[in-house]
Protein backbone atom coordinates (compact mmCIF):
# COMPACT_ATOMS: atom_id res chain seq x y z
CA UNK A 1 65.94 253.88 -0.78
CA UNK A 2 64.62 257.52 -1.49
CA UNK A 3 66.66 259.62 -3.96
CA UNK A 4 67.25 263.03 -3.55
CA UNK A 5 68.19 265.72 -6.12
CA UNK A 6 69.05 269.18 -5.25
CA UNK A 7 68.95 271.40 -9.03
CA UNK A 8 70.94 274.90 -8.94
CA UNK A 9 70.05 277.06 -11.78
CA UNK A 10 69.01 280.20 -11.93
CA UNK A 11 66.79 279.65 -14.79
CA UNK A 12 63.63 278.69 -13.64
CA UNK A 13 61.98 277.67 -16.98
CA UNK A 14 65.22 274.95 -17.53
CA UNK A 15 64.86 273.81 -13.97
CA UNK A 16 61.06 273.35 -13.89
CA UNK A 17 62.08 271.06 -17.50
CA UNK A 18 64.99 269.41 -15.54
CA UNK A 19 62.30 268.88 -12.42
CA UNK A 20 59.76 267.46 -14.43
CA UNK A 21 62.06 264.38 -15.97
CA UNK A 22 63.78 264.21 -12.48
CA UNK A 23 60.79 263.40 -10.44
CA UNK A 24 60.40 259.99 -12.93
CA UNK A 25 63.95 259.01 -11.09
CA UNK A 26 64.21 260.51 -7.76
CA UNK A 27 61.51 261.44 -4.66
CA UNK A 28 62.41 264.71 -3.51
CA UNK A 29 63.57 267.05 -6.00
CA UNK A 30 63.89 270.61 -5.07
CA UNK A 31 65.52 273.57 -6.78
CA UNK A 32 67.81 276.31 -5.45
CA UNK A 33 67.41 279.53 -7.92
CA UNK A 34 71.07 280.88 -6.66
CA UNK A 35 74.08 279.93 -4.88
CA UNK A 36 73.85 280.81 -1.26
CA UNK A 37 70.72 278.90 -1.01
CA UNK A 38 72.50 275.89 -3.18
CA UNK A 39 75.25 275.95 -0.10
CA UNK A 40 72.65 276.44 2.79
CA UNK A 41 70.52 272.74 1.35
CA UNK A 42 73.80 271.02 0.68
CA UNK A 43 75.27 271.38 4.27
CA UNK A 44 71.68 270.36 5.94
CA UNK A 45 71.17 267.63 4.02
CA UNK A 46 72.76 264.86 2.11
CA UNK A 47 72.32 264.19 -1.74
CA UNK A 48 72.38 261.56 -3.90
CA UNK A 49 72.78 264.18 -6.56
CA UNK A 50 73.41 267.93 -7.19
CA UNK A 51 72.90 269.02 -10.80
CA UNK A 52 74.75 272.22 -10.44
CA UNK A 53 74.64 275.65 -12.87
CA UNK A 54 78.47 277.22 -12.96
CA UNK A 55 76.62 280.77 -13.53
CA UNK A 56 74.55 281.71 -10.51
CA UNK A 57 73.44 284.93 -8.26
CA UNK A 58 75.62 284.84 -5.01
CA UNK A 59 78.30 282.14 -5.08
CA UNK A 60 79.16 280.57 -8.49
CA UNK A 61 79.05 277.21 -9.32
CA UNK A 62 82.68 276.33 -8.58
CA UNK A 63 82.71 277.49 -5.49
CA UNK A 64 80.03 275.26 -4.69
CA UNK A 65 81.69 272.11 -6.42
CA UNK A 66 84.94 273.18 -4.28
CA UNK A 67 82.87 273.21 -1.09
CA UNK A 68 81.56 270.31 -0.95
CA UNK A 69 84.04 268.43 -2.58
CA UNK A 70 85.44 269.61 1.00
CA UNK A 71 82.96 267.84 3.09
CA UNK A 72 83.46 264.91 4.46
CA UNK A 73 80.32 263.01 3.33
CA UNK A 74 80.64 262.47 -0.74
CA UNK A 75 77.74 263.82 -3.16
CA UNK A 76 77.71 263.10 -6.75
CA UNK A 77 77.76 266.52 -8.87
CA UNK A 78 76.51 266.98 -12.34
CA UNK A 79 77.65 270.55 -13.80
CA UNK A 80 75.25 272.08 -16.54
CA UNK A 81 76.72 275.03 -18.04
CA UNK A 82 76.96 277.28 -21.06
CA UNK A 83 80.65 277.95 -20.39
CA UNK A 84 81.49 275.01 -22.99
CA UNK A 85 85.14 276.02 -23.44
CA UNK A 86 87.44 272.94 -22.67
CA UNK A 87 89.07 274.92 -19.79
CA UNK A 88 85.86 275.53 -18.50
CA UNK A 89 85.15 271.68 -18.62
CA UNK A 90 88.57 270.41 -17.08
CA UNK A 91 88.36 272.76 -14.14
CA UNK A 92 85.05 272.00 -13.43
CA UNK A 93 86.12 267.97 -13.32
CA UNK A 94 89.48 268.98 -11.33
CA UNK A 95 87.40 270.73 -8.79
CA UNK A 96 85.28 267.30 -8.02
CA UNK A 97 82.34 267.27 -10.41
CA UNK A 98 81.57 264.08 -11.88
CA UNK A 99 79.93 264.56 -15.24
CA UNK A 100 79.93 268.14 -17.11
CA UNK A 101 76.97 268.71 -19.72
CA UNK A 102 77.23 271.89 -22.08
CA UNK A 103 74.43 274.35 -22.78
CA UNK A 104 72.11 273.82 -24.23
CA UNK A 105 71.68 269.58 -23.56
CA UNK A 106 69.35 266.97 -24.05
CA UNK A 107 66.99 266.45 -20.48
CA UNK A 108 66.75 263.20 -21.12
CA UNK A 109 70.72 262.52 -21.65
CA UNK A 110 70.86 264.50 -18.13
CA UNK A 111 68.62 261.94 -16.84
CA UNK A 112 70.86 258.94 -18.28
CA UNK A 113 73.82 260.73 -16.74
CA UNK A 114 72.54 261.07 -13.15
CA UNK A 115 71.46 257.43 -13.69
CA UNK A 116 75.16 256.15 -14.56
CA UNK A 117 76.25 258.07 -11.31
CA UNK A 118 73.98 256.14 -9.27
CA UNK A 119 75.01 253.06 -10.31
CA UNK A 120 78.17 253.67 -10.18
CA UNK A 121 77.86 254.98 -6.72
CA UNK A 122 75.56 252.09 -5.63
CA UNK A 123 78.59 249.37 -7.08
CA UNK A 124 81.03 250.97 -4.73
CA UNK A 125 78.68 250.88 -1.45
CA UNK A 126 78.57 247.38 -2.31
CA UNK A 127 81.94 246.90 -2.84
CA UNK A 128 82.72 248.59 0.51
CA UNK A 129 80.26 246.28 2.55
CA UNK A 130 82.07 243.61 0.89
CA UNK A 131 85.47 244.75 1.82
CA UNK A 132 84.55 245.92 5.01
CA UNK A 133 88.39 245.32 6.50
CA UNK A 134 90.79 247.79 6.08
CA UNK A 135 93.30 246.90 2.99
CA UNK A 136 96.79 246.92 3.94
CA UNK A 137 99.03 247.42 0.95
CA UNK A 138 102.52 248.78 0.58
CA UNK A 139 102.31 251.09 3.36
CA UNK A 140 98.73 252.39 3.28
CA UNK A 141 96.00 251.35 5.28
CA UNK A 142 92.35 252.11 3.49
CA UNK A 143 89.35 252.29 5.48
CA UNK A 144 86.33 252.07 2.38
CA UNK A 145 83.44 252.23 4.88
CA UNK A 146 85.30 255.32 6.98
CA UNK A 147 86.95 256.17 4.02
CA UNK A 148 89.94 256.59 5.83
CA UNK A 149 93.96 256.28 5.20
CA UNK A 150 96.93 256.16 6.50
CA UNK A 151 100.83 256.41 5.11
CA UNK A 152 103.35 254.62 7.23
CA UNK A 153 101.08 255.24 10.22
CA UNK A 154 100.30 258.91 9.22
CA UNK A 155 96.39 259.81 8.36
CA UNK A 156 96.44 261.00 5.09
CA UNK A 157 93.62 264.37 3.91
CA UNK A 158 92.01 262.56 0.76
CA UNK A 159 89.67 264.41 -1.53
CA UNK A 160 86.87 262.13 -2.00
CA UNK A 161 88.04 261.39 -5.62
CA UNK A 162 91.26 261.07 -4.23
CA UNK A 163 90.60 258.46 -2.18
CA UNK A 164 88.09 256.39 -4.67
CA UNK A 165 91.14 256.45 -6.96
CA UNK A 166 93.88 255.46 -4.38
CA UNK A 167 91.93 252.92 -2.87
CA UNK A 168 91.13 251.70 -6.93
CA UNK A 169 94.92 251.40 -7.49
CA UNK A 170 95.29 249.52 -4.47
CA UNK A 171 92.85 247.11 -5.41
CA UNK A 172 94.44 245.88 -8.56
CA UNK A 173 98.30 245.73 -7.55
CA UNK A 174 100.82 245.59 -10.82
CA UNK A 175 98.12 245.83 -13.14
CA UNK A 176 98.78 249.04 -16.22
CA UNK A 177 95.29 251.49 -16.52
CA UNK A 178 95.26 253.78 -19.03
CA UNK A 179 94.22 257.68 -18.50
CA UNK A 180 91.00 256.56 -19.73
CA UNK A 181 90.08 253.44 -18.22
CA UNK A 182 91.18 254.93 -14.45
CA UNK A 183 88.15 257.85 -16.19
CA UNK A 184 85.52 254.98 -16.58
CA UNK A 185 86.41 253.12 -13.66
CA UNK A 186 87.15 255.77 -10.69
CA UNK A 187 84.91 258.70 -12.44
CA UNK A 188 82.36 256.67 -13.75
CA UNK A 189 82.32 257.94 -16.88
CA UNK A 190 84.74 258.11 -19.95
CA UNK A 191 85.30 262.44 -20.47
CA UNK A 192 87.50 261.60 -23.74
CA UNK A 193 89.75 264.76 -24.08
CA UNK A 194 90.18 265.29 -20.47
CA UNK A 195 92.92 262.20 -19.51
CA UNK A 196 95.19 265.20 -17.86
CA UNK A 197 92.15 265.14 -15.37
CA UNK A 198 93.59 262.05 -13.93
CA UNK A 199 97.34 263.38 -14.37
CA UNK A 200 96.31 265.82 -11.92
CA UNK A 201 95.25 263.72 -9.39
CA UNK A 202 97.62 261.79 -9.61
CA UNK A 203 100.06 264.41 -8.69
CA UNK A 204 98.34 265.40 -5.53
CA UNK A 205 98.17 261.85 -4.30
CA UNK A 206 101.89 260.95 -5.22
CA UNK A 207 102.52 264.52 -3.07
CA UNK A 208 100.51 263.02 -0.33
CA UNK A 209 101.43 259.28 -0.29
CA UNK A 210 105.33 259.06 -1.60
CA UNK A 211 108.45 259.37 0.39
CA UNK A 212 109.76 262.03 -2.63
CA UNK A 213 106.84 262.78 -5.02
CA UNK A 214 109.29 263.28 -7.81
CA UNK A 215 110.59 259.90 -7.36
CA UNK A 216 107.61 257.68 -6.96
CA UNK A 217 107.69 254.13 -5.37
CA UNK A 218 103.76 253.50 -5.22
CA UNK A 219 102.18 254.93 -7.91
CA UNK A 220 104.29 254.11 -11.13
CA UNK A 221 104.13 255.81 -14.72
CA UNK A 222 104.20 252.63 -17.15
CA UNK A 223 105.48 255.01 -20.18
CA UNK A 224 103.30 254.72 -23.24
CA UNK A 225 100.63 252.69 -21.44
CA UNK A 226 99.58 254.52 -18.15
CA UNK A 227 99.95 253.85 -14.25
CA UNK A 228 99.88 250.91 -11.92
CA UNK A 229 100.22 250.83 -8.45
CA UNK A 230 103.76 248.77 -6.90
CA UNK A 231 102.56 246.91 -3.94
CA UNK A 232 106.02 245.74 -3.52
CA UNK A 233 106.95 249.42 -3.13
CA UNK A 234 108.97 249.85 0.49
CA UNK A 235 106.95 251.34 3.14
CA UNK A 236 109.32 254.09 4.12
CA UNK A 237 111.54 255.93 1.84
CA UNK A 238 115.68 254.57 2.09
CA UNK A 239 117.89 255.83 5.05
């Protein structure tokens, strides 16, 4: 399989640096100096990873990450920034990225990160050819090859995060995660200090897959431990 990178930084001494260590891991490796161009390669051609500045001519970083977390085919984002703040770091993982390295970094920790995405991202291609049938669980019906879904007979709008971590929940019935295992397992990498990440999504999906979101039936807080998923829950809310 050939790998392809797409770097977006405006700095072309770091990116020729980040190019050079890249090119050990991947066979096409290009480089977008500023954000329009970044958007113009990433809706011609698929990924299999963008290594994204935040601070860019044109259209900023998170904009980018927002777009196309917004397309329907999934590409795994690495953010390199020197906006280190914590807020700067959550909202960058909210918006879809998958791993966030602060300015200045290591190359060759960049390199081990983009490697953990892949085989993280390779495990669940295999794990969708595997399950190739739709699961059927307490309402929902989860496509993981058209990573599709359905409430109660209603198609559902899933981020692709969204999704990965619905369909991970429905995959392990009754059991408690943690903030930070559902981190390692659905993100595919333990952020520690950014568990409220995963509070968040949670949120949207209880919005999107419960009868009354403030009453859950599907997705359960397990106070002091975490959240498990009820596959026992009803399909439709009460009359």
């Amino acid at each position: 399989m050939v790998r392809r990178v797409l770097i977006v930084e405006d700095d072309v001494h770091i990116a020729e640096l980040m190019k050079l260590h890249l090119r050990d891991e991947a066979e096409v490796v290009e480089h977008a100096a500023d954000g329009l161009t970044a958007l113009q390669l990433i809706e011609r051609a698929s990924w299999d990873a963008v290594v994204l500045d935040l601070m860019l001519p044109g259209v900023d970083g998170l904009e980018i990450c927002r777009r196309t977390r917004a397309m329907a085919r999934y590409t795994p984002i690495v953010i390199t920034s020197a906006r280190s703040s914590e807020a700067h770091r959550i909202l960058g993982l909210e918006l879809g990225a998958d791993d966030y390295l602060a300015k200045p970094f290591s190359v060759l920790e960049l390199v081990a990160r983009v490697r953990a995405l892949w085989r993280r991202t390779d495990a669940l291609s295999r794990h969708a050819r595997l399950e190739s049938g739709v699961l059927t669980v307490a309402g929902l019906d989860l496509d993981p090859i058209a990573r599709e879904a359905q409430v109660d007979g209603r198609p559902l709008t899933l981020t692709p995060r969204e999704f990965d971590l619905l369909f991970f929940f429905a995959r392990h019935p009754g059991q408690v995660f943690t903030r930070l295992q559902l981190l390692n397992q659905v993100w595919g990498y333990q952020h520690d200090g950014y568990e409220h990440t995963v509070n968040t999504h949670i949120n949207r999906l209880r919005a999107k897959v419960e009868p009354d979101p403030t009453q859950p039936r599907r997705i359960l807080t397990v106070w002091g431990h975490g959240y498990k998923f009820a596959a026992n829950a009803p399909a439709t809310a009460a009359a």
